[in-house]
Protein backbone atom coordinates (compact mmCIF):
# COMPACT_ATOMS: atom_id res chain seq x y z
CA UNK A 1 0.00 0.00 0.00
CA UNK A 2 1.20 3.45 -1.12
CA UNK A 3 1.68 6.19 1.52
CA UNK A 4 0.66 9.94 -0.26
CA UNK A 5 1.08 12.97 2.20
CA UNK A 6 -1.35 15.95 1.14
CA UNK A 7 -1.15 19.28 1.84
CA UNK A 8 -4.05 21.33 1.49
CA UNK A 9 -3.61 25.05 0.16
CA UNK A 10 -5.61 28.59 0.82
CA UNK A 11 -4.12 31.42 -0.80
CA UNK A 12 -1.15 30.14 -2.15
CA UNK A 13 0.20 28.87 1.54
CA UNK A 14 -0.40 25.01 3.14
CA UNK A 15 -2.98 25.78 5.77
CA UNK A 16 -0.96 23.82 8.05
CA UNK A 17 3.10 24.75 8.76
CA UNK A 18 5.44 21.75 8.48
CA UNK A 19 8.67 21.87 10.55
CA UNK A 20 10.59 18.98 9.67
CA UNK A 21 12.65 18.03 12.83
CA UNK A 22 10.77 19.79 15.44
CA UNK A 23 10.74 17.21 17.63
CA UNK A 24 14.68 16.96 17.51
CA UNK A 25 14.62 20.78 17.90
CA UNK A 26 16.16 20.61 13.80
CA UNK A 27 15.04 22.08 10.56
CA UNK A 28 12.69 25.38 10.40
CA UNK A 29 8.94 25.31 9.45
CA UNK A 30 7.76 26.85 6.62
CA UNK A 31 3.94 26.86 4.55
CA UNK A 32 5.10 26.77 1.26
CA UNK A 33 3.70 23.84 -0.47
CA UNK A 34 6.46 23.29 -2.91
CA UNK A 35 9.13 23.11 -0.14
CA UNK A 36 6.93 20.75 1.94
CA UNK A 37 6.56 18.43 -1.05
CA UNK A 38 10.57 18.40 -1.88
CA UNK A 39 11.10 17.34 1.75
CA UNK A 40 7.96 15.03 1.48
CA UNK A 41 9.41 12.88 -1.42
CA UNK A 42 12.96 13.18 -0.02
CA UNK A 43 11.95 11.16 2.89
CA UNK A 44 10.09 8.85 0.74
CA UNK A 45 7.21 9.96 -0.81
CA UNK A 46 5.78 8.78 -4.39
CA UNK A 47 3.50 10.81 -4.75
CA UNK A 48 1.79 13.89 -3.29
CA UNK A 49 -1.34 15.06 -3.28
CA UNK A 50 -2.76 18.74 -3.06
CA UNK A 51 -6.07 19.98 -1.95
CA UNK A 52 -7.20 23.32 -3.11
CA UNK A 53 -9.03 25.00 -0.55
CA UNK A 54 -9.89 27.92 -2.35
CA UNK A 55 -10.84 26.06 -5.25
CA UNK A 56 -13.27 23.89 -3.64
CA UNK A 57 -15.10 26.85 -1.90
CA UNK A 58 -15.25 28.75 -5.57
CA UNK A 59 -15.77 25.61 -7.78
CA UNK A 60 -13.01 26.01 -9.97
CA UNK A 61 -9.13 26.21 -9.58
CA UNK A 62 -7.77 29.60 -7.27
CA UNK A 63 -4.12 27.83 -6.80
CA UNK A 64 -3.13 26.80 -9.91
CA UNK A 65 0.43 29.22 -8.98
CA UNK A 66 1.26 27.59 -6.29
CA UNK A 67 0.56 23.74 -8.04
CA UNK A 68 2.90 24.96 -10.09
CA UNK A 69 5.39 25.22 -7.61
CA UNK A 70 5.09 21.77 -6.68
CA UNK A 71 5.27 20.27 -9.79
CA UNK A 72 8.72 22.31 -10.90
CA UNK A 73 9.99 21.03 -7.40
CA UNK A 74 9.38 17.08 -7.21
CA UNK A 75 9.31 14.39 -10.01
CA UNK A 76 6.42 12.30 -8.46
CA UNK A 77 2.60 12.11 -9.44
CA UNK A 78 0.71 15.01 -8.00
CA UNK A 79 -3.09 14.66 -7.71
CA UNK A 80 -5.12 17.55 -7.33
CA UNK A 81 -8.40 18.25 -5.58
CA UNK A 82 -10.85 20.93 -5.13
CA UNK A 83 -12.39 23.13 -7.93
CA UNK A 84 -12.23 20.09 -10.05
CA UNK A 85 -15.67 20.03 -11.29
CA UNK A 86 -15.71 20.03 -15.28
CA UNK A 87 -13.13 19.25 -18.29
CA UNK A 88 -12.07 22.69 -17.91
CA UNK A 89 -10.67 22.76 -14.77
CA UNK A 90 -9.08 19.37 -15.34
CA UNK A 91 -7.53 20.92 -18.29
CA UNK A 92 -5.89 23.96 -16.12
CA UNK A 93 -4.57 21.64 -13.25
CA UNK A 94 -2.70 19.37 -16.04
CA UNK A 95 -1.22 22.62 -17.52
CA UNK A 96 -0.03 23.49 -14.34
CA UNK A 97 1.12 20.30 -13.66
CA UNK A 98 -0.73 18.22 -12.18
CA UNK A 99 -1.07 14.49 -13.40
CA UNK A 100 -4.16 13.22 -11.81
CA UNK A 101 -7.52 15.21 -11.02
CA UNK A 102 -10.10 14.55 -8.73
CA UNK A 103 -13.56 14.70 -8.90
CA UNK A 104 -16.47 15.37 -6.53
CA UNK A 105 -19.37 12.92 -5.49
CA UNK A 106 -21.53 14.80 -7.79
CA UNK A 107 -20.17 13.79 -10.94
CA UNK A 108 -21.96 10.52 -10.29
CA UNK A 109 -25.10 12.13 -10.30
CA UNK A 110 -24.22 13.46 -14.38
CA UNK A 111 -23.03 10.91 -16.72
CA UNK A 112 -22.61 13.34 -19.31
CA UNK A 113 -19.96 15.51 -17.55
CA UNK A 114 -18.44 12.08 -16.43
CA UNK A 115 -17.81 11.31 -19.68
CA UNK A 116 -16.54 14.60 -20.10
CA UNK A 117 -13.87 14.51 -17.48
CA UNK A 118 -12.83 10.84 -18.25
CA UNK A 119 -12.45 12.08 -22.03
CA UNK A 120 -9.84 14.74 -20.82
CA UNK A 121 -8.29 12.70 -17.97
CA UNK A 122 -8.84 9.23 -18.46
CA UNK A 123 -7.66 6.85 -15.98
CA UNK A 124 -5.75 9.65 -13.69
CA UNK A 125 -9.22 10.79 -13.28
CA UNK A 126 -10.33 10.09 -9.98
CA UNK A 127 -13.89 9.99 -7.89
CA UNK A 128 -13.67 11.50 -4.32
CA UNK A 129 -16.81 9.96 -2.52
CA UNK A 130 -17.72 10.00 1.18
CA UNK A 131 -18.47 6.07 2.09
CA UNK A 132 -20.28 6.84 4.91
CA UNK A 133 -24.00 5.17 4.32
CA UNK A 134 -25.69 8.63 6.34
CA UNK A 135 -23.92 11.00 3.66
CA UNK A 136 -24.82 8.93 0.59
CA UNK A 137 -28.36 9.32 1.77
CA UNK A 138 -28.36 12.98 2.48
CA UNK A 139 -26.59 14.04 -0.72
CA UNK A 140 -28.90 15.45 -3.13
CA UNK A 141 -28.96 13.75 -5.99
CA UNK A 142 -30.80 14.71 -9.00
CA UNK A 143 -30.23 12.93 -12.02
CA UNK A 144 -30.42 9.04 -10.65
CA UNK A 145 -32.17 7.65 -7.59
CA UNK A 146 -29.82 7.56 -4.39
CA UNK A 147 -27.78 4.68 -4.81
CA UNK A 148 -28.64 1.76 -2.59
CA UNK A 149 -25.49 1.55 -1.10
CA UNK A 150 -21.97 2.63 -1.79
CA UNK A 151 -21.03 -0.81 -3.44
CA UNK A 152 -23.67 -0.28 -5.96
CA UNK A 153 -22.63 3.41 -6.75
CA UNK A 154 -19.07 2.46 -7.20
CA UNK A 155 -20.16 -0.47 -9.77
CA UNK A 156 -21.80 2.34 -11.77
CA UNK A 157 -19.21 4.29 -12.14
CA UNK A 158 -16.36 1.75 -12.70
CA UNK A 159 -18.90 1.02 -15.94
CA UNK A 160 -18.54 4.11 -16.52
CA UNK A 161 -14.81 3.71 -16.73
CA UNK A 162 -13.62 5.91 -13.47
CA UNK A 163 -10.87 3.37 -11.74
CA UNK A 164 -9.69 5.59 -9.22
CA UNK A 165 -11.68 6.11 -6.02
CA UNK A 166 -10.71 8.47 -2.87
CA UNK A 167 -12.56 7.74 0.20
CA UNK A 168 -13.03 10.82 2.09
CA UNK A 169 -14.31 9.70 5.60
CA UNK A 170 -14.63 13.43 7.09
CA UNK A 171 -12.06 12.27 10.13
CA UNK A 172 -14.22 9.16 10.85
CA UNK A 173 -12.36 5.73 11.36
CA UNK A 174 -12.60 3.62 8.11
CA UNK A 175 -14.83 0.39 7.76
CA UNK A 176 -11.99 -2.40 7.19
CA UNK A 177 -14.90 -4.57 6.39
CA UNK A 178 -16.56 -2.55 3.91
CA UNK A 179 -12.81 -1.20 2.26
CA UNK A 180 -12.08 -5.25 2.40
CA UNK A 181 -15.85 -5.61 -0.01
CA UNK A 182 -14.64 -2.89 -2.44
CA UNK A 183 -11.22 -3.78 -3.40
CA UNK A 184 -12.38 -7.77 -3.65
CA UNK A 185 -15.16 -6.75 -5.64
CA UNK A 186 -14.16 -4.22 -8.29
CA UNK A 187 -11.68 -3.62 -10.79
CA UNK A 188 -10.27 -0.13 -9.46
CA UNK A 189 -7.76 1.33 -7.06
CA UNK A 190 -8.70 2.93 -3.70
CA UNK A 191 -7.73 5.57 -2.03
CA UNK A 192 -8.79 6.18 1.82
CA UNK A 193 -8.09 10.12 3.46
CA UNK A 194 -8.97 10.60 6.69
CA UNK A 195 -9.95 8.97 9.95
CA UNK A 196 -6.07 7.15 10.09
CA UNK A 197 -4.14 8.96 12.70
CA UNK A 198 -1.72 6.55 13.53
CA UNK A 199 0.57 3.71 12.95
CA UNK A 200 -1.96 0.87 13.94
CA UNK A 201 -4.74 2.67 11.42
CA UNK A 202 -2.14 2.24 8.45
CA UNK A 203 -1.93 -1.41 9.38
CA UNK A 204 -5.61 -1.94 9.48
CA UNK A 205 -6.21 -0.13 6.03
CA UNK A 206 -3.78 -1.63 4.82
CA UNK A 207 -4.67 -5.02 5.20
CA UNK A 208 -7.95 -4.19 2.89
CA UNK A 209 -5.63 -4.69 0.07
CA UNK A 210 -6.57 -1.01 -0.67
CA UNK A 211 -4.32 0.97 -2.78
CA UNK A 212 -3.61 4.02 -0.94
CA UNK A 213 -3.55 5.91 2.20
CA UNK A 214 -3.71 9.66 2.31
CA UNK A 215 -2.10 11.35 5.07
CA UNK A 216 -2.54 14.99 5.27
CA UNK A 217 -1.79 17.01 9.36
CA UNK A 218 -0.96 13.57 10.65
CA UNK A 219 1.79 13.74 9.09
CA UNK A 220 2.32 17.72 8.58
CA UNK A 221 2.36 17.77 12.45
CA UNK A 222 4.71 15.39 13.25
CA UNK A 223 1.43 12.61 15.04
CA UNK A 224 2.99 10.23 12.34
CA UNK A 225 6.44 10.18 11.06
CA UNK A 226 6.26 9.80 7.02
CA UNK A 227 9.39 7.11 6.94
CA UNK A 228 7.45 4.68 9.51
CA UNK A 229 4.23 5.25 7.79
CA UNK A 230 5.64 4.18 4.52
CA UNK A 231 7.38 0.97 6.92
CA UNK A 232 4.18 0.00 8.27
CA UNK A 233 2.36 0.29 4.85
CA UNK A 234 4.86 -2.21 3.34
């Protein structure tokens, strides 16, 4: 299972300082994403992935600057998210750098844009869905029916063609069982982010045979070192 630290980014800055070595009273902290990443991937990372704040409030890209900065810095897959929300969008991210793109829950509801996005970003497109049963019920869908469970929305979309999924679980613990269903059951990689705040959660997610963890201020303050995360992962 992969390890991917995220930093999430308002107004150019990571919303959350990273001091590297502050616990040995070494290194100095700094908010600028494209330094964070470098010293990310130079203790191990393979990949990084950004969340843009501003972009998700505004529903399209507002840090497209500082994804830049990132991508000119590392040589490792960056996936984006937030203000992702048509072919556009996907289109800017890419020019800026980024190499996968994802998606929010409501692109299930419209096939057409679906289509759309997978057209421009094929399998580095990604679905960001929130697995929990109570927030696939309150979502307001309007094209389709609400799906009868989160199994059955996934199948839809994996006929659709999406193969990247990341679970968003709002800080909640993840269901091993139900991560353990999905990866068995479909052809398509999964991502979990959030609810894993320390060593023993990576060991539990990743025996799901999941594809991914996402580690975002677990990791950006110093609850879980990055090089043990990616031990325990392994």
């Amino acid at each position: 299972m992969q390890v991917i630290p995220s930093i999430d980014v308002e107004r150019g800055r990571s919303r959350v300082v990273f001091w590297p070595g502050s616990a040995a009273g070494v290194g100095a902290p700094t908010d600028r994403p494209d330094r964070i990443a470098e010293r990310l991937v130079a203790q191990g990372a393979r990949a990084i992935h950004v969340v843009d704040l501003d972009g998700a409030r505004a529903g399209t890209p507002r840090n497209l600057e500082a994804i830049s900065a990132v991508a000119a810095r590392v040589a490792v897959p960056l996936q984006v998210a937030g203000g992702m929300e048509d072919p556009d969008a996907i289109r800017l991210a890419f020019a800026s750098g980024a190499t996968r793109a994802v998606v929010a829950m409501g692109v299930a509801d419209r096939p057409g844009l679906l289509a759309s996005c997978l057209a421009v970003a094929g399998d580095w497109l990604a679905v960001g869905l929130d697995p929990r049963p109570e927030r696939l019920a309150e979502y307001p869908w309007r094209g389709r029916a609400r799906p009868t469970s989160l199994d059955a929305l996934v199948g839809d979309l994996v006929e659709a063609g999406v193969r990247r999924f990341v679970l968003s679980h709002g800080g909640a613990e993840p269901d091993a069982a139900a991560l353990r269903r999905l990866a068995a059951a479909h052809d398509a990689d999964f991502l979990v982010a959030g609810g894993v705040t320390d060593l023993d959660g990576i060991a539990r997610v990743r025996d799901t045979g999941i594809a991914a963890v996402i580690l975002g201020e677990a990791i950006l303050s110093g609850r879980i070192d990055l090089a043990d995360a990616i031990a325990r992962a392994a």
